[in-house]
Protein backbone atom coordinates (compact mmCIF):
# COMPACT_ATOMS: atom_id res chain seq x y z
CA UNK A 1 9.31 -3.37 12.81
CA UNK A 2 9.22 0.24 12.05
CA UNK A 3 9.19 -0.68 8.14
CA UNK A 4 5.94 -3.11 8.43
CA UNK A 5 4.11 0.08 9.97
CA UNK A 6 5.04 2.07 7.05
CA UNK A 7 4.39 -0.55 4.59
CA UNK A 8 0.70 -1.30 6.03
CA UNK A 9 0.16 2.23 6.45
CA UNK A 10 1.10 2.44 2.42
CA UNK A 11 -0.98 -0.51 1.51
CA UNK A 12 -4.09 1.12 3.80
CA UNK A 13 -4.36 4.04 1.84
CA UNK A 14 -4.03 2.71 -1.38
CA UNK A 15 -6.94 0.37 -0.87
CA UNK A 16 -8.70 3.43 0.53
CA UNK A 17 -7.80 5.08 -2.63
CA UNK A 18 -8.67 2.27 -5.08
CA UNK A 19 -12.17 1.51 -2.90
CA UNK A 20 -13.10 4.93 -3.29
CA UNK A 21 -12.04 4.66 -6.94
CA UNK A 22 -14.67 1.81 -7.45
CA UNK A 23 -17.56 3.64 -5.47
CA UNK A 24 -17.58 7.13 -7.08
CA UNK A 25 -16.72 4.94 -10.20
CA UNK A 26 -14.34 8.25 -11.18
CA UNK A 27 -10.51 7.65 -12.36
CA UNK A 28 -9.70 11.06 -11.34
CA UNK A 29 -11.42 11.07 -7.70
CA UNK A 30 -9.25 14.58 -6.66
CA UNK A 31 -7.80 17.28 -9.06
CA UNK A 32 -6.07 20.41 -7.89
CA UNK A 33 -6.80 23.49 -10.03
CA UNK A 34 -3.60 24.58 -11.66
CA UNK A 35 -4.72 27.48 -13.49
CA UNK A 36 -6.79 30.41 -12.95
CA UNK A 37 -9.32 29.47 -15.53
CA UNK A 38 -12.25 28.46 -13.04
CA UNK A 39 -12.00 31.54 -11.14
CA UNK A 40 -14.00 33.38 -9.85
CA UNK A 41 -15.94 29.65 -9.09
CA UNK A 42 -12.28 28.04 -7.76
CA UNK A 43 -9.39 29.39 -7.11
CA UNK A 44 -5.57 28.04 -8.21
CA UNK A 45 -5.07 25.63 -5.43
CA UNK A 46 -8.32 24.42 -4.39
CA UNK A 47 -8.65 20.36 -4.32
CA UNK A 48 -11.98 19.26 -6.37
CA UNK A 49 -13.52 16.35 -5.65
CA UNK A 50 -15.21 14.24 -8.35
CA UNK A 51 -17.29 11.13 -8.81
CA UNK A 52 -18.73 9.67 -12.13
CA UNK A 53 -21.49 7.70 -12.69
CA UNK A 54 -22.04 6.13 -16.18
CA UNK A 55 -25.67 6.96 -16.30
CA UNK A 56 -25.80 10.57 -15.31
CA UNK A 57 -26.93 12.77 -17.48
CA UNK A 58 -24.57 15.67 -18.22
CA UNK A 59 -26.27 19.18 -18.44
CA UNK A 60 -25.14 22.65 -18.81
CA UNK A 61 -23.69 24.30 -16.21
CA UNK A 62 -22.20 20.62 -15.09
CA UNK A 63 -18.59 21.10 -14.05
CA UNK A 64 -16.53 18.22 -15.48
CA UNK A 65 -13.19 16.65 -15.18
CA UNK A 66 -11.77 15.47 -18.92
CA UNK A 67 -8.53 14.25 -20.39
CA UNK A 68 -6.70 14.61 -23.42
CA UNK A 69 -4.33 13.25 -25.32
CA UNK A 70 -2.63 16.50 -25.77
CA UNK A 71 -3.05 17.07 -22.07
CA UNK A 72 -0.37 16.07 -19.80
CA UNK A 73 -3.27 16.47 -16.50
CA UNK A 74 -6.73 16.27 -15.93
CA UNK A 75 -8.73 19.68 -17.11
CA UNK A 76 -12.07 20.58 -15.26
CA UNK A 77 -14.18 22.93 -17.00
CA UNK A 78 -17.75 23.70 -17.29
CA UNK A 79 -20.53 22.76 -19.94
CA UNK A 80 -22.07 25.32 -22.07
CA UNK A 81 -23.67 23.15 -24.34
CA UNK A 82 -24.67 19.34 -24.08
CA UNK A 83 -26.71 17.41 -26.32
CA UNK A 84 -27.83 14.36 -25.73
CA UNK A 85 -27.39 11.81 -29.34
CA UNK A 86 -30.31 9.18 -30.19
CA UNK A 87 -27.67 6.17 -28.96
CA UNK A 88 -27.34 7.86 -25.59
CA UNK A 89 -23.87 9.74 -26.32
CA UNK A 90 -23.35 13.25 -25.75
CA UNK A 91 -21.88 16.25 -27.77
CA UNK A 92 -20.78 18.26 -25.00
CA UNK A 93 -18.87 21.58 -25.41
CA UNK A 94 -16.84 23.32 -22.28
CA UNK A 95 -15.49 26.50 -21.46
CA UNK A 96 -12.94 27.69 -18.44
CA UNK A 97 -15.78 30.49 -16.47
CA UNK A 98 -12.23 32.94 -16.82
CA UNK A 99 -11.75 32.23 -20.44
CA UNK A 100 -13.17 34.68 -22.78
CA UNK A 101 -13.35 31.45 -25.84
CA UNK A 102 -15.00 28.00 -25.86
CA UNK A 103 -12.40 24.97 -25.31
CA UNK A 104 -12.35 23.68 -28.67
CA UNK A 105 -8.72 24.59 -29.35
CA UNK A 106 -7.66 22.65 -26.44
CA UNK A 107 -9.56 19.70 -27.67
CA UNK A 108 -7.60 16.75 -29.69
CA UNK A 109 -7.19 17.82 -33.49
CA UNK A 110 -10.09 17.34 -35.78
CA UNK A 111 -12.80 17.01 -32.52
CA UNK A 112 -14.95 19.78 -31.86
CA UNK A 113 -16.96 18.29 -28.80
CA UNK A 114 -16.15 15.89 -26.38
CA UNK A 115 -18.40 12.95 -25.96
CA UNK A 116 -19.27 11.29 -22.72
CA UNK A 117 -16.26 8.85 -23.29
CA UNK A 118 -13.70 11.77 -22.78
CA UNK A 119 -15.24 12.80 -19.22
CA UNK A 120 -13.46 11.19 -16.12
CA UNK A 121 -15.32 12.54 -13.51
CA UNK A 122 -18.20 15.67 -12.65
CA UNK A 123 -17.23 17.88 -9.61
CA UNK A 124 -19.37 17.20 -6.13
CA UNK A 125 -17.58 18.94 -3.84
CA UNK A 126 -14.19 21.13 -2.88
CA UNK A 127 -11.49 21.80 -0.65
CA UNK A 128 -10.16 25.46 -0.77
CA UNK A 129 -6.60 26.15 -1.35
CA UNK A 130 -5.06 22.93 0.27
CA UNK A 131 -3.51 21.67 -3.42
CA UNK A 132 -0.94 25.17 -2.73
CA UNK A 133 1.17 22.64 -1.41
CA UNK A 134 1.40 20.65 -4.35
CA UNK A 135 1.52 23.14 -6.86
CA UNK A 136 4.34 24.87 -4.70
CA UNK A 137 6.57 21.13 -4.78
CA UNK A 138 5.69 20.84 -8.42
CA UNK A 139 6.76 24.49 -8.97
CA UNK A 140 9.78 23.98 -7.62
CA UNK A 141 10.87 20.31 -8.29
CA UNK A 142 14.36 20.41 -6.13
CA UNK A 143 11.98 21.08 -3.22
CA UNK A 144 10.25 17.60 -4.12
CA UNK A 145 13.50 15.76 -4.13
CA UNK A 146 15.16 17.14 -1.21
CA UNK A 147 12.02 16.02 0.77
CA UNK A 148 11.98 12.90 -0.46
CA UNK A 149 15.64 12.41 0.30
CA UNK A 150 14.50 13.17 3.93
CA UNK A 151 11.77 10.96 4.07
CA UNK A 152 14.21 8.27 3.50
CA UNK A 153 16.87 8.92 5.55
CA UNK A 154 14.18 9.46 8.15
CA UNK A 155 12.93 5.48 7.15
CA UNK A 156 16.72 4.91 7.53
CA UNK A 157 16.80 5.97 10.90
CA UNK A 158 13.78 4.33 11.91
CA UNK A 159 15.22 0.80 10.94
């Protein structure tokens, strides 16, 4: 009995997640800042929230969620330049607010701006310093395990 709870429970949130998904039409609707590159804007640890709608225009001074292929996460950084093309793409260049250098060594080889096809999201909103506790389990990867080896025997228990 106690299994069908968890398993609705489960199946709840990920239609939350995935109806969320579809209204702020963003892929990447939370991101926790890893780094210290947004500071003194957000701080390593804070969750940012994101939405991304196709017909936006993106300005400078937008803060915007991207990936890469030589990015293993999501990277949220802000415009400093965006140019809008005749056919309604963008050239859009970013920078970390900490970094002292533009982001085009970060960016795939041969591409010196991003266009609007590389952004996954723009930044609406944030939650100080909650993602700490992710970054601490991903820090520290044993930590993730043992807690998910007492999850289950926890579920175990249950049954």
């Amino acid at each position: 009995m106690n299994f069908r709870k968890l398993m609705l429970t489960v199946v709840s949130a990920l239609m939350i997640w995935k109806s969320l998904m579809f209204i702020t039409h963003s892929e990447v609707l939370v991101t926790v800042v890893l780094t210290a590159d947004m500071e003194p804007a957000y701080y390593r640890g804070d969750i940012l929230l994101s939405t991304f709608y196709e017909n936006d225009p993106v300005l400078a001074g937008d803060l915007v969620v991207f990936t890469l292929n030589s990015a293993a996460f999501p990277i949220v950084h802000r415009v400093i330049i965006s140019q809008e093309k005749a056919d309604g793409d963008y050239y859009i260049l970013t920078k970390g607010d900490y970094n002292p250098q533009d982001d085009r060594a970060l960016y795939n080889a041969g591409q010196y701006y991003l266009h609007k096809s590389d952004l996954t999201g723009r930044v609406r909103g944030y939650v100080p310093y909650i993602g700490m506790v992710i970054i601490f389990l991903n820090d520290f990867t044993n930590l993730w395990d043992y807690l998910m080896i007492i999850l289950n025997l926890q579920l175990v228990e249950l049954e």
